[in-house]
Protein backbone atom coordinates (compact mmCIF):
# COMPACT_ATOMS: atom_id res chain seq x y z
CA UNK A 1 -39.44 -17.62 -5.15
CA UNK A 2 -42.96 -19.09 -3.95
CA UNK A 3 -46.20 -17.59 -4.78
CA UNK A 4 -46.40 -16.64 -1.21
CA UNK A 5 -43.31 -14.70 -0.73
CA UNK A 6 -44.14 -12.98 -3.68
CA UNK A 7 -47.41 -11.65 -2.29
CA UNK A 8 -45.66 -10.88 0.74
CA UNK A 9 -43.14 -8.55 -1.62
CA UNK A 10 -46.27 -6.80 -3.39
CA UNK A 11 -48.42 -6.20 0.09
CA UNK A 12 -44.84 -4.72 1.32
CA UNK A 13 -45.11 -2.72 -2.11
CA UNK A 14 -48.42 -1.40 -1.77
CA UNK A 15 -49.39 -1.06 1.57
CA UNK A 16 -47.97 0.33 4.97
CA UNK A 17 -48.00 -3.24 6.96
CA UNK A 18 -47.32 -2.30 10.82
CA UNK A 19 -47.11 -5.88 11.81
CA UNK A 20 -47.25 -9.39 11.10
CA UNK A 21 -50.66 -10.03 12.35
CA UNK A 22 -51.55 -7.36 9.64
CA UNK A 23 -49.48 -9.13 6.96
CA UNK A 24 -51.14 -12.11 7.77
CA UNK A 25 -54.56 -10.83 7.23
CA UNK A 26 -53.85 -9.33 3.94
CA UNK A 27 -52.33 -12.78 3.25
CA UNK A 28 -55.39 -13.74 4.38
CA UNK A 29 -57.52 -12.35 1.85
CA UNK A 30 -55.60 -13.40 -0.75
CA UNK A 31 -56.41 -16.79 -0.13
CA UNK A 32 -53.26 -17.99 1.69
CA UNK A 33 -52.89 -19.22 5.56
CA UNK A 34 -49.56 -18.99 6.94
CA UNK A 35 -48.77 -19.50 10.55
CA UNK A 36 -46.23 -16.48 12.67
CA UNK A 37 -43.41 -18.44 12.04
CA UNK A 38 -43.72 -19.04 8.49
CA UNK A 39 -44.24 -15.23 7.68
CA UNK A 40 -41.28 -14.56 10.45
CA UNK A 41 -39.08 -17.04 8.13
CA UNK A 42 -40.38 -15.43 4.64
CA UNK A 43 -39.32 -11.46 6.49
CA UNK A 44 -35.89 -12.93 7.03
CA UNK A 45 -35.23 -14.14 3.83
CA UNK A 46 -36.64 -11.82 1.41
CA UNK A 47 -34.93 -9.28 4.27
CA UNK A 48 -37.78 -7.08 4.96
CA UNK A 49 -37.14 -4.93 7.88
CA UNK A 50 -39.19 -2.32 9.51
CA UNK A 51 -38.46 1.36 9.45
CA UNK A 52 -39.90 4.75 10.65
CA UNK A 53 -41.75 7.13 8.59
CA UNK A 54 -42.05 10.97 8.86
CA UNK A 55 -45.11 10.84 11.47
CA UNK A 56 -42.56 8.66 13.56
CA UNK A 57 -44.85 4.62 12.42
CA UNK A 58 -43.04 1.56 11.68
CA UNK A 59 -43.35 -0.51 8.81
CA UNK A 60 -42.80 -3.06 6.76
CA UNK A 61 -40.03 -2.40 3.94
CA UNK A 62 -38.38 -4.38 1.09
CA UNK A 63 -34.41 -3.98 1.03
CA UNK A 64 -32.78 -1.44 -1.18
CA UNK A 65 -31.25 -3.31 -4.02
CA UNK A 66 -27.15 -2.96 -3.33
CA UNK A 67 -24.77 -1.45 -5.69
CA UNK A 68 -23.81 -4.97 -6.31
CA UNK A 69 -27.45 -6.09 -7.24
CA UNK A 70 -27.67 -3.02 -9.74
CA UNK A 71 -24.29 -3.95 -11.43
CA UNK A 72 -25.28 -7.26 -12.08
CA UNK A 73 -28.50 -6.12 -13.36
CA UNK A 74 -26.49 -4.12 -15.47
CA UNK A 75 -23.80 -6.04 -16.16
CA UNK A 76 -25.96 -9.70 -17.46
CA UNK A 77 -25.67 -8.17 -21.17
CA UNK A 78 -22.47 -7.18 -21.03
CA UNK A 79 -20.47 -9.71 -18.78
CA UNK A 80 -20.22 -12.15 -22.18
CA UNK A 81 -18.20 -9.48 -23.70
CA UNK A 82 -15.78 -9.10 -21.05
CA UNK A 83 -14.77 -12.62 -20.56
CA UNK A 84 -11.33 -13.65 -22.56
CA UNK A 85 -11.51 -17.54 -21.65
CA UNK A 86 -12.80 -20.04 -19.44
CA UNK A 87 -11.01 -23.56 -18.63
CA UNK A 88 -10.91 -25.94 -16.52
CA UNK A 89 -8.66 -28.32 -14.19
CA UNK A 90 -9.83 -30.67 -11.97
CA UNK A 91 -12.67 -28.93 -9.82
CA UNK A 92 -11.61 -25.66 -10.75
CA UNK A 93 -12.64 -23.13 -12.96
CA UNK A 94 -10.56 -20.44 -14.57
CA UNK A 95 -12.10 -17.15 -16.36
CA UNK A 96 -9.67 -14.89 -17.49
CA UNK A 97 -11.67 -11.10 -17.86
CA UNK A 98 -10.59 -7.95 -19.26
CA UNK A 99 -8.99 -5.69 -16.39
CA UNK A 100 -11.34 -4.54 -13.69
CA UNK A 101 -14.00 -7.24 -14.79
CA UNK A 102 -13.74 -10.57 -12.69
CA UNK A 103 -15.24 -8.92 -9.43
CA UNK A 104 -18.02 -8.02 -11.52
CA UNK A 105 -18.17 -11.54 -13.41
CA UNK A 106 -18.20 -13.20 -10.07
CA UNK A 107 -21.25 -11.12 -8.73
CA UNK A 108 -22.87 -12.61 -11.69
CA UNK A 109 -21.70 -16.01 -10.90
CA UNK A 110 -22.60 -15.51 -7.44
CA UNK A 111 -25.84 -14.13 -7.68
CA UNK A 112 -27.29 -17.07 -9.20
CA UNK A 113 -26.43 -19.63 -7.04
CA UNK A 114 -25.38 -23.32 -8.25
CA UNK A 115 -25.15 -26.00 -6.17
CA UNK A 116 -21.92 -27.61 -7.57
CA UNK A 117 -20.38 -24.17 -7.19
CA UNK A 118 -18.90 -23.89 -4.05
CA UNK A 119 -17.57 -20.76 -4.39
CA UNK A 120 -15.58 -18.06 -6.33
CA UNK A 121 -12.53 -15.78 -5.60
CA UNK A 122 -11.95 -12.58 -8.40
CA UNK A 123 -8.93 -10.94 -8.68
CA UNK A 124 -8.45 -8.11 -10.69
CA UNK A 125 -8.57 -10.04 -14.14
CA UNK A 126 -9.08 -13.84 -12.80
CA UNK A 127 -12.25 -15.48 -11.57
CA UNK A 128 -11.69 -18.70 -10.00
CA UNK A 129 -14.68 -20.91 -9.54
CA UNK A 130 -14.44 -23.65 -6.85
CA UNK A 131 -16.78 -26.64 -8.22
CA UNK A 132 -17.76 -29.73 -5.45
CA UNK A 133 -16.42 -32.58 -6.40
CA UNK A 134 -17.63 -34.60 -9.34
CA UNK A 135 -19.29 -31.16 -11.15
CA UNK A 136 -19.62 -31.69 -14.91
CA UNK A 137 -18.07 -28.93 -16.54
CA UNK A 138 -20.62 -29.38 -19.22
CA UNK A 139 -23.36 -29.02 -16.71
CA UNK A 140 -21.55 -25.95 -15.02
CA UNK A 141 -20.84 -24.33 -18.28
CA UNK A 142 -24.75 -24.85 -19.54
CA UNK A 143 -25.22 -23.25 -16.18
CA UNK A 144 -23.05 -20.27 -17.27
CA UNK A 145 -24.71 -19.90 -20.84
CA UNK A 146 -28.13 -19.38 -19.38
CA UNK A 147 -26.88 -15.70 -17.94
CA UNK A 148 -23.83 -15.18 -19.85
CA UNK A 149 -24.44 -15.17 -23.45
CA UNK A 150 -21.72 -16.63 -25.75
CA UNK A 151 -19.24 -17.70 -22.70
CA UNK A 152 -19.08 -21.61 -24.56
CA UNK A 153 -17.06 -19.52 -27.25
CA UNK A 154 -14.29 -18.11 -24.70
CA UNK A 155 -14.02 -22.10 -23.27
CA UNK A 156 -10.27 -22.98 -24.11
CA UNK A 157 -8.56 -26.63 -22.83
């Protein structure tokens, strides 16, 4: 995330912005120019949408974090301890997970984005990751240690 669209979240925070004209003026005064289009692009992806208050105004408001987002925050210190192995074949990816854990795994996996990872499908015990062709499952698995502690340990051939 840019220094701008971090500002953006923090006005969004603080202050009742009606409109973007008004968002761009408190940019403003922090020291950063954007044009309309710009801040329209930054609204759309940090998905800030604007919703009524009791005395009936619209404004600004960041997103609600899902039930997904809150697992995975909960779930980063724990998702090491519910892997059982990780292999691989070709340009896939195999992580075996106690019962009821690869959905949350793949969250995980999901939420921080890789670009060799094209995707990943969880069952209720298998997570399969779909790497691009010519991933290095050294690189992808370095990737993987950075948010799931001690997941090199489950690797298996």
């Amino acid at each position: 995330m840019n220094n701008r669209t971090a500002i953006i979240q923090q006005i969004i925070r603080t202050h009742k912005v009606e409109s973007q004209e008004e968002l761009a003026a408190m940019l403003a005064k922090e020291g950063i120019q954007t044009t309309q289009a710009t801040l329209s692009r930054d609204l759309r992806k940090l998905k800030i949408t604007k919703q009524h208050d009791a005395a009936g105004q619209y404004h600004y408001v960041l997103p609600e974090p899902s039930r997904s987002a809150q697992a995975i925050l909960l779930s980063e210190s724990r998702a090491g301890e519910s892997i059982v192995s990780l292999c691989f074949s070709g340009q896939i990816g195999v992580i075996k997970t106690l019962p009821g854990c690869a959905n949350m795994v793949g969250a995980l996996v999901d939420e921080h984005e890789h670009p060799d990872l094209m995707g990943t499908l969880a069952g209720e015990n298998t997570l399969l990751l779909a790497l691009r062709e010519g991933t290095s499952h050294a690189g992808l698995l370095s990737f993987l240690e950075g948010f799931i502690p001690g997941i090199r340990n489950r690797l298996t051939e």
